[in-house]
PDB file of N, CA and C in Angstrom:
ATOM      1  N   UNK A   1      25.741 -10.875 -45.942  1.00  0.00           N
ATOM      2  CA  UNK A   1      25.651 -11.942 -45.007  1.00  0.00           C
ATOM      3  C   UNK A   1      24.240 -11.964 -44.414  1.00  0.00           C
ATOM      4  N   UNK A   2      23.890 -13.056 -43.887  1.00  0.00           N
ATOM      5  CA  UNK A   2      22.064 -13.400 -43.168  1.00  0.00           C
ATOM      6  C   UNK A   2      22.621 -13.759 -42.372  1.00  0.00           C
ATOM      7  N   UNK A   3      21.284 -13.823 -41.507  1.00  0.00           N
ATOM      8  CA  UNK A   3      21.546 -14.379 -40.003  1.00  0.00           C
ATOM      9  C   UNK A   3      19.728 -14.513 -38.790  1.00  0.00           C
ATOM     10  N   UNK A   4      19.471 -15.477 -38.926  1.00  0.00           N
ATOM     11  CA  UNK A   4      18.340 -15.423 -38.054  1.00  0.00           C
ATOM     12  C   UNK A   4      18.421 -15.248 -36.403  1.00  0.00           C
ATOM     13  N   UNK A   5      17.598 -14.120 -36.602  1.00  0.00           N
ATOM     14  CA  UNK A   5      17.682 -13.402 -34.745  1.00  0.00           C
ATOM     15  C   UNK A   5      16.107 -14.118 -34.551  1.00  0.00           C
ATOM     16  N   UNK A   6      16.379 -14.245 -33.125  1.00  0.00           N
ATOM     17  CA  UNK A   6      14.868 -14.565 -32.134  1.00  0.00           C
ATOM     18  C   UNK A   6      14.776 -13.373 -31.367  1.00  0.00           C
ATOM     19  N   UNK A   7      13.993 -12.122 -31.635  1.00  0.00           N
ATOM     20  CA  UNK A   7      13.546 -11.570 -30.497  1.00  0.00           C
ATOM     21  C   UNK A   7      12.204 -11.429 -29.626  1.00  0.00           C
ATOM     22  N   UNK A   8      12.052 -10.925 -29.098  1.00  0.00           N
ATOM     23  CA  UNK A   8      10.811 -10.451 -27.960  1.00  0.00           C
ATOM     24  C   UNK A   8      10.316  -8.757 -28.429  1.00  0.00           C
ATOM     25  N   UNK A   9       8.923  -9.302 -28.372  1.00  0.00           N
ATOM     26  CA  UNK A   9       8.411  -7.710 -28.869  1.00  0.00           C
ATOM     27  C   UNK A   9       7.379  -7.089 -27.353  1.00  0.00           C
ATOM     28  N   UNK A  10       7.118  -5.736 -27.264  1.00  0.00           N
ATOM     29  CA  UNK A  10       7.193  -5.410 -26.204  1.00  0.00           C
ATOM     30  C   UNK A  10       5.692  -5.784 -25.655  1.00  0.00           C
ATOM     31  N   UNK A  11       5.415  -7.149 -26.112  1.00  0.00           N
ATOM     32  CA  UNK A  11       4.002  -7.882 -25.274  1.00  0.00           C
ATOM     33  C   UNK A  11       4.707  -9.140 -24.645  1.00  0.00           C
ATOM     34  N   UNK A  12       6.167  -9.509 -25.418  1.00  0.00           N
ATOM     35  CA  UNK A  12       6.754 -10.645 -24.207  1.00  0.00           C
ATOM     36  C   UNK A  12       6.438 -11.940 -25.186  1.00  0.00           C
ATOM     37  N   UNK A  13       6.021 -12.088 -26.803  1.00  0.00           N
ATOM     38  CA  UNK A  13       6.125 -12.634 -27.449  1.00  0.00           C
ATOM     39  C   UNK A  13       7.402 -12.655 -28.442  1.00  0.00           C
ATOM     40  N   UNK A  14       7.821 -13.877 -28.649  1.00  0.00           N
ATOM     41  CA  UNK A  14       8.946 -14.048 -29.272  1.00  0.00           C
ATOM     42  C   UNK A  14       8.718 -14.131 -30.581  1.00  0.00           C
ATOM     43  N   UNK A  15       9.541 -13.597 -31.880  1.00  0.00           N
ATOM     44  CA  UNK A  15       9.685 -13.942 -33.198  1.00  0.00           C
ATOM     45  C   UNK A  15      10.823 -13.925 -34.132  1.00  0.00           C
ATOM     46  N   UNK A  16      10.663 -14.408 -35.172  1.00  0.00           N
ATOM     47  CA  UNK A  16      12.342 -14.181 -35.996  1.00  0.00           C
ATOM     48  C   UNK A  16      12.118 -13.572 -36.807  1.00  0.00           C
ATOM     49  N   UNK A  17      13.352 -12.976 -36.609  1.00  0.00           N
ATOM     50  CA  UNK A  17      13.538 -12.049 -37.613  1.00  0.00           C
ATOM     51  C   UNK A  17      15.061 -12.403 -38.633  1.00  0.00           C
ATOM     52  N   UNK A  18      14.653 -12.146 -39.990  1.00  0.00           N
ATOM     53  CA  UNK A  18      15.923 -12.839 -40.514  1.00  0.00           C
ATOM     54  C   UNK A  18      16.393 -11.227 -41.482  1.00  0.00           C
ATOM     55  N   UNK A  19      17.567 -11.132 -40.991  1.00  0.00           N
ATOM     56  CA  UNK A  19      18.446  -9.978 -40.884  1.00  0.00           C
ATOM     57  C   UNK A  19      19.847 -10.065 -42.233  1.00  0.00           C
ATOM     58  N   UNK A  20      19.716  -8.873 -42.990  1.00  0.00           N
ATOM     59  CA  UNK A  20      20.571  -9.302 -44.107  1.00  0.00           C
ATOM     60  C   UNK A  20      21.806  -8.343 -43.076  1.00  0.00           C
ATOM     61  N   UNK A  21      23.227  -8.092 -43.729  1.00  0.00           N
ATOM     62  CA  UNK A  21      23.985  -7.537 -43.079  1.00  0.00           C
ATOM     63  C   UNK A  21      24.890  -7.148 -43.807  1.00  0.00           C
ATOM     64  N   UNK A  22      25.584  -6.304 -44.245  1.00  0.00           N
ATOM     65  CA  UNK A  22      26.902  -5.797 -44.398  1.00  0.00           C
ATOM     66  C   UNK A  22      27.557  -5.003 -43.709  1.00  0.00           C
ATOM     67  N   UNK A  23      29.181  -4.617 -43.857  1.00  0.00           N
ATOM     68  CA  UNK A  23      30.138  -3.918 -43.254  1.00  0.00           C
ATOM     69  C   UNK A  23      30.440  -3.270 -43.926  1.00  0.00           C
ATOM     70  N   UNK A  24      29.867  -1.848 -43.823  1.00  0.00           N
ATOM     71  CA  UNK A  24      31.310  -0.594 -44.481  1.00  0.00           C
ATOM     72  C   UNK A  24      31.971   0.505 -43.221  1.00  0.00           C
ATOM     73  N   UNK A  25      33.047   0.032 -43.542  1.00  0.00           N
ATOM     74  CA  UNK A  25      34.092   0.878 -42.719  1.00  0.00           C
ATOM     75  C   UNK A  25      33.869   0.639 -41.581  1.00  0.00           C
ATOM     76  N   UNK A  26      33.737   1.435 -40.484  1.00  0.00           N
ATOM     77  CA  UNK A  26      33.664   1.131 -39.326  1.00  0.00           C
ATOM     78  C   UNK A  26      32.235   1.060 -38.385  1.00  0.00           C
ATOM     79  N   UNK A  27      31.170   0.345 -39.307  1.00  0.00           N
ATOM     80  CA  UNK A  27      29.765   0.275 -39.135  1.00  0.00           C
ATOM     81  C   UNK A  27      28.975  -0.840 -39.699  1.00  0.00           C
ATOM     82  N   UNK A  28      28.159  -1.107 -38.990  1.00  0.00           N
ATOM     83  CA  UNK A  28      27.105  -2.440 -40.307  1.00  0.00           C
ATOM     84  C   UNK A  28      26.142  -2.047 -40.374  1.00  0.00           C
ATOM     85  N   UNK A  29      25.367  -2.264 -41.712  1.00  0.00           N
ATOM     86  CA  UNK A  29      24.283  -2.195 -42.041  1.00  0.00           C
ATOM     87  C   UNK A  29      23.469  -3.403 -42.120  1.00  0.00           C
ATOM     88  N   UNK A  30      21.829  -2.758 -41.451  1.00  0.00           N
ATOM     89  CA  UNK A  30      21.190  -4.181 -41.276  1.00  0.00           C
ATOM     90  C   UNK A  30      20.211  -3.659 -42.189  1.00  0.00           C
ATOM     91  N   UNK A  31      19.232  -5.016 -42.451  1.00  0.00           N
ATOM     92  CA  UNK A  31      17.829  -4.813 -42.808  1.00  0.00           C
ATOM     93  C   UNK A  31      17.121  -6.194 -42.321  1.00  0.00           C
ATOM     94  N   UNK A  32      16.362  -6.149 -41.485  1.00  0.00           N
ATOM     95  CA  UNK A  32      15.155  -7.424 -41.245  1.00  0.00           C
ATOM     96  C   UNK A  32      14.232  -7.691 -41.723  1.00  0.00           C
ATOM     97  N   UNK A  33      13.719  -8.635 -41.490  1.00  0.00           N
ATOM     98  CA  UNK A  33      11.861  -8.854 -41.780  1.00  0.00           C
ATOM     99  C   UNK A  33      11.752  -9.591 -40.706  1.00  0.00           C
ATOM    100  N   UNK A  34      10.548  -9.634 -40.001  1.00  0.00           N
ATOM    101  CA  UNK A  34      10.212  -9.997 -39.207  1.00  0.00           C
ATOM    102  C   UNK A  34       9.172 -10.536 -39.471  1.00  0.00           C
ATOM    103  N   UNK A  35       9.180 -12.045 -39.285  1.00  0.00           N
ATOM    104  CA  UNK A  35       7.818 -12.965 -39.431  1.00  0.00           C
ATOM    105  C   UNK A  35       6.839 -12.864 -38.145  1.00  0.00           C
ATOM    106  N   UNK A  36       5.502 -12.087 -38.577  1.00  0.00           N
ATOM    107  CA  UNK A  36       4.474 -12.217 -37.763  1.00  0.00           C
ATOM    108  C   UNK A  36       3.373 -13.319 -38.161  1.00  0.00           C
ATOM    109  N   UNK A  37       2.149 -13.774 -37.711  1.00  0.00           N
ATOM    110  CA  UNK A  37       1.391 -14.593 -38.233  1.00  0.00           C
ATOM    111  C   UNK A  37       0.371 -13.787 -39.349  1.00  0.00           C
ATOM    112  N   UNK A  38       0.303 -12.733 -39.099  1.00  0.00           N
ATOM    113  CA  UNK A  38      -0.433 -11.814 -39.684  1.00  0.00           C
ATOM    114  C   UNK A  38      -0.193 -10.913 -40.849  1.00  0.00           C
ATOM    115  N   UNK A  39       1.827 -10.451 -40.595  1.00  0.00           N
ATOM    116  CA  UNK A  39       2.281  -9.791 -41.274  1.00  0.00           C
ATOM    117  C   UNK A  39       3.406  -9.810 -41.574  1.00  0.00           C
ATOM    118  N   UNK A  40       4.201  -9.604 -42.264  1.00  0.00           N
ATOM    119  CA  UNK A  40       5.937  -8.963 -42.491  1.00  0.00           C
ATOM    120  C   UNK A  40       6.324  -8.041 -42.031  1.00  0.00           C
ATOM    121  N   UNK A  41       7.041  -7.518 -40.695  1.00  0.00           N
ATOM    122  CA  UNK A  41       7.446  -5.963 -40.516  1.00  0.00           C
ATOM    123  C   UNK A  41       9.019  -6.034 -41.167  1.00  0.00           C
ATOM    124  N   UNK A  42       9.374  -5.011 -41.591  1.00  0.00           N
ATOM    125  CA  UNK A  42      10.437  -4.526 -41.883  1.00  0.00           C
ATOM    126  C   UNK A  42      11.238  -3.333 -41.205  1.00  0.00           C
ATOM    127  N   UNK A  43      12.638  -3.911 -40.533  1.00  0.00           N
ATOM    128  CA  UNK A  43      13.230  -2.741 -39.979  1.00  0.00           C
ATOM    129  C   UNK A  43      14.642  -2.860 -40.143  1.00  0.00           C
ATOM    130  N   UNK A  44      15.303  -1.683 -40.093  1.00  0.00           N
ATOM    131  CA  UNK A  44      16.639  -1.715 -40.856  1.00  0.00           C
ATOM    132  C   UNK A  44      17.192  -0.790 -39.895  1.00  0.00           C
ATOM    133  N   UNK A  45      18.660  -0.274 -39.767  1.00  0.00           N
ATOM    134  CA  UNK A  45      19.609   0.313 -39.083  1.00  0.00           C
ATOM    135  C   UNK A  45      20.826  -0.084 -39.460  1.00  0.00           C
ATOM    136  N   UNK A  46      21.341   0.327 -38.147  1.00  0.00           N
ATOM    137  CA  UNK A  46      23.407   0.146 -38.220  1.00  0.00           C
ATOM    138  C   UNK A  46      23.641  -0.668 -36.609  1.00  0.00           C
ATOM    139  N   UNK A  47      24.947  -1.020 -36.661  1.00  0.00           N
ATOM    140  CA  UNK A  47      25.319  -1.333 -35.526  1.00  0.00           C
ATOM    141  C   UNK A  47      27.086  -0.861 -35.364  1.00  0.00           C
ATOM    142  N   UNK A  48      27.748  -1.070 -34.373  1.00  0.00           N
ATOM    143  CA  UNK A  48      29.125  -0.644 -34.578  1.00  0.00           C
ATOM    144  C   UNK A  48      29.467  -1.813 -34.917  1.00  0.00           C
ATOM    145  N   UNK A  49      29.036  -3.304 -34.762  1.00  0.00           N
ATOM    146  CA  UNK A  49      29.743  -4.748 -35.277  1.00  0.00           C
ATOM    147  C   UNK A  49      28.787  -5.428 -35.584  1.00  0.00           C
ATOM    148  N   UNK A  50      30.060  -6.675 -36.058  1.00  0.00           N
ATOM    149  CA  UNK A  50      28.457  -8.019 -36.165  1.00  0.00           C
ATOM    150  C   UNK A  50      28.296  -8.188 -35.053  1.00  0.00           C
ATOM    151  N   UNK A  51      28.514  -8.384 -34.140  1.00  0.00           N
ATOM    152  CA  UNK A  51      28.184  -8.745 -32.749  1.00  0.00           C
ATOM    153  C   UNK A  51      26.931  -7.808 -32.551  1.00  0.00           C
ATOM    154  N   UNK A  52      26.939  -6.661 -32.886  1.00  0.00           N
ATOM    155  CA  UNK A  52      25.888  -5.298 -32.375  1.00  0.00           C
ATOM    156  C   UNK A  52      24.697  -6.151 -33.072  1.00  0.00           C
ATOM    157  N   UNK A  53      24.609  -6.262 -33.987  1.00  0.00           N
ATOM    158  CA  UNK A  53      23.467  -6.500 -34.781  1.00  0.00           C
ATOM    159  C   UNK A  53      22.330  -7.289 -34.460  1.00  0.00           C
ATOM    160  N   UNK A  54      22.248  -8.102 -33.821  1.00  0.00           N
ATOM    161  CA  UNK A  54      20.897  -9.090 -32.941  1.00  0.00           C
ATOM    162  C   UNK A  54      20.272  -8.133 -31.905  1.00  0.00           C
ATOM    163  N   UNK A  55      21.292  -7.213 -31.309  1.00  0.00           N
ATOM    164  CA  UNK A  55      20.828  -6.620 -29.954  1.00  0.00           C
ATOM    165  C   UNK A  55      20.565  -5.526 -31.157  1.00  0.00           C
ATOM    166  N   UNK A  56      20.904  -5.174 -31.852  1.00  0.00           N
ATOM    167  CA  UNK A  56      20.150  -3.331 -32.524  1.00  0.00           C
ATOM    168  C   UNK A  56      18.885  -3.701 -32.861  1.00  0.00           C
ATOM    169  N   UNK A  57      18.753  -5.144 -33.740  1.00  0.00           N
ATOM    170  CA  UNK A  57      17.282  -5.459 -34.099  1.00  0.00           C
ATOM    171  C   UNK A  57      16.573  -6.141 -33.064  1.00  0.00           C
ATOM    172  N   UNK A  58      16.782  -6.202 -31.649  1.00  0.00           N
ATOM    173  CA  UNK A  58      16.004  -6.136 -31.184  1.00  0.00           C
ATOM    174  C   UNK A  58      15.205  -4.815 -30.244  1.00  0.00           C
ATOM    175  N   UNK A  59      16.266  -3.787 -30.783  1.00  0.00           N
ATOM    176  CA  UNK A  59      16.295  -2.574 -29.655  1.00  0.00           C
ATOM    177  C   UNK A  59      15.447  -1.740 -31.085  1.00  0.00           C
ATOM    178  N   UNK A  60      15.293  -1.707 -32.012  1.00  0.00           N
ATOM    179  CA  UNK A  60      14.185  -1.472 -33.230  1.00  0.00           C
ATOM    180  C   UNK A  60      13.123  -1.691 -33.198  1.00  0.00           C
ATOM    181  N   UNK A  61      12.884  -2.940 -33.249  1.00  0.00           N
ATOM    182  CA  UNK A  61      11.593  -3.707 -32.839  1.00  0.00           C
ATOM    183  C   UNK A  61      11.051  -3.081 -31.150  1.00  0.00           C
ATOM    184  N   UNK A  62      11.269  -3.180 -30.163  1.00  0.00           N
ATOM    185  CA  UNK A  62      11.006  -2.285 -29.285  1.00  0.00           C
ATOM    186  C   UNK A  62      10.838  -0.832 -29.406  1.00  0.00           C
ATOM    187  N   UNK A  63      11.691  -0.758 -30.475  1.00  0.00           N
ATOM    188  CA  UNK A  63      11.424   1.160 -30.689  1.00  0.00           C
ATOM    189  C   UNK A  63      10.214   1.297 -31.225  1.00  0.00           C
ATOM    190  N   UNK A  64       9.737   0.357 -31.988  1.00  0.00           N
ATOM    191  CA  UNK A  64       8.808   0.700 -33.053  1.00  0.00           C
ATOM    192  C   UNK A  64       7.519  -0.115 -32.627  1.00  0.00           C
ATOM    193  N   UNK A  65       7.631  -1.105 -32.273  1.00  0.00           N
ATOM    194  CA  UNK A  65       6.489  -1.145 -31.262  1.00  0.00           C
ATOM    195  C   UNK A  65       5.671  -2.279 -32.079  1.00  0.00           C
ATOM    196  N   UNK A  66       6.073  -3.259 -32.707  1.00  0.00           N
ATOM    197  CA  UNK A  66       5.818  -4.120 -33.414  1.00  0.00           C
ATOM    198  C   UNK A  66       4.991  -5.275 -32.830  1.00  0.00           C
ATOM    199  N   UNK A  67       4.712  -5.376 -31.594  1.00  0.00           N
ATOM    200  CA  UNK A  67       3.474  -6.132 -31.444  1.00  0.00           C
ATOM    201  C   UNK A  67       1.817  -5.496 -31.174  1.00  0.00           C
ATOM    202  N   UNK A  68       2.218  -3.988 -30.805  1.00  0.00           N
ATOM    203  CA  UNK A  68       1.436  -3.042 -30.448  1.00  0.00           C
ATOM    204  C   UNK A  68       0.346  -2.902 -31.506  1.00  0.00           C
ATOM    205  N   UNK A  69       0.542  -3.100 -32.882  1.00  0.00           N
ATOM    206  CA  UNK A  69      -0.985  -2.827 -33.712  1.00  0.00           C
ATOM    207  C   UNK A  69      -1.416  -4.308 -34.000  1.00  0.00           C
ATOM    208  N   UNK A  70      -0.527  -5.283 -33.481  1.00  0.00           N
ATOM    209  CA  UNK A  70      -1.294  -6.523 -33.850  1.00  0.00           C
ATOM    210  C   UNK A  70      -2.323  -6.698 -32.862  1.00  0.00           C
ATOM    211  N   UNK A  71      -3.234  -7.256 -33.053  1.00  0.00           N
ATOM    212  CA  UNK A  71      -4.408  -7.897 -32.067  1.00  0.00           C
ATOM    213  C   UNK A  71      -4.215  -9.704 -31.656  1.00  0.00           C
ATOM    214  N   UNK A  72      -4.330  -9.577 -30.843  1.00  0.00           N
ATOM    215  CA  UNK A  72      -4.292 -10.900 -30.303  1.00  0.00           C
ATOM    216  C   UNK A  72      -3.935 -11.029 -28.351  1.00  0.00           C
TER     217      UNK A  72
END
């Protein structure tokens, strides 16, 4: 399954990220890309639902710090 998320990276700029998804057992697996103007980031995890999954990739993207090596 896909699904386009809008998040905020930790400069307070917004971007999408389009998120593939599956369910095994009692967990989902994600993988994103995240459209920058500059670049593609890629970040992946789990969530406990589909519901989890917008808020995990945005709590990734904050982990990892994805506006932090861009310049601008």
């Amino acid at each position: 399954m896909q699904m386009l998320v809008h998040i905020t990276d930790e400069r307070g700029r917004r971007h999408r990220a389009k998120v593939s998804y599956d369910a095994f057992d009692h967990k989902v697996s994600w993988v994103a890309e995240i459209d920058d103007d500059a670049s593609a980031v890629p970040l992946c995890g789990t969530a406990a639902d589909e519901d989890g999954v917008g808020p995990a990739v945005q709590v990734a993207a904050l982990r990892w710090g994805i506006g932090t090596s861009r310049k601008g």
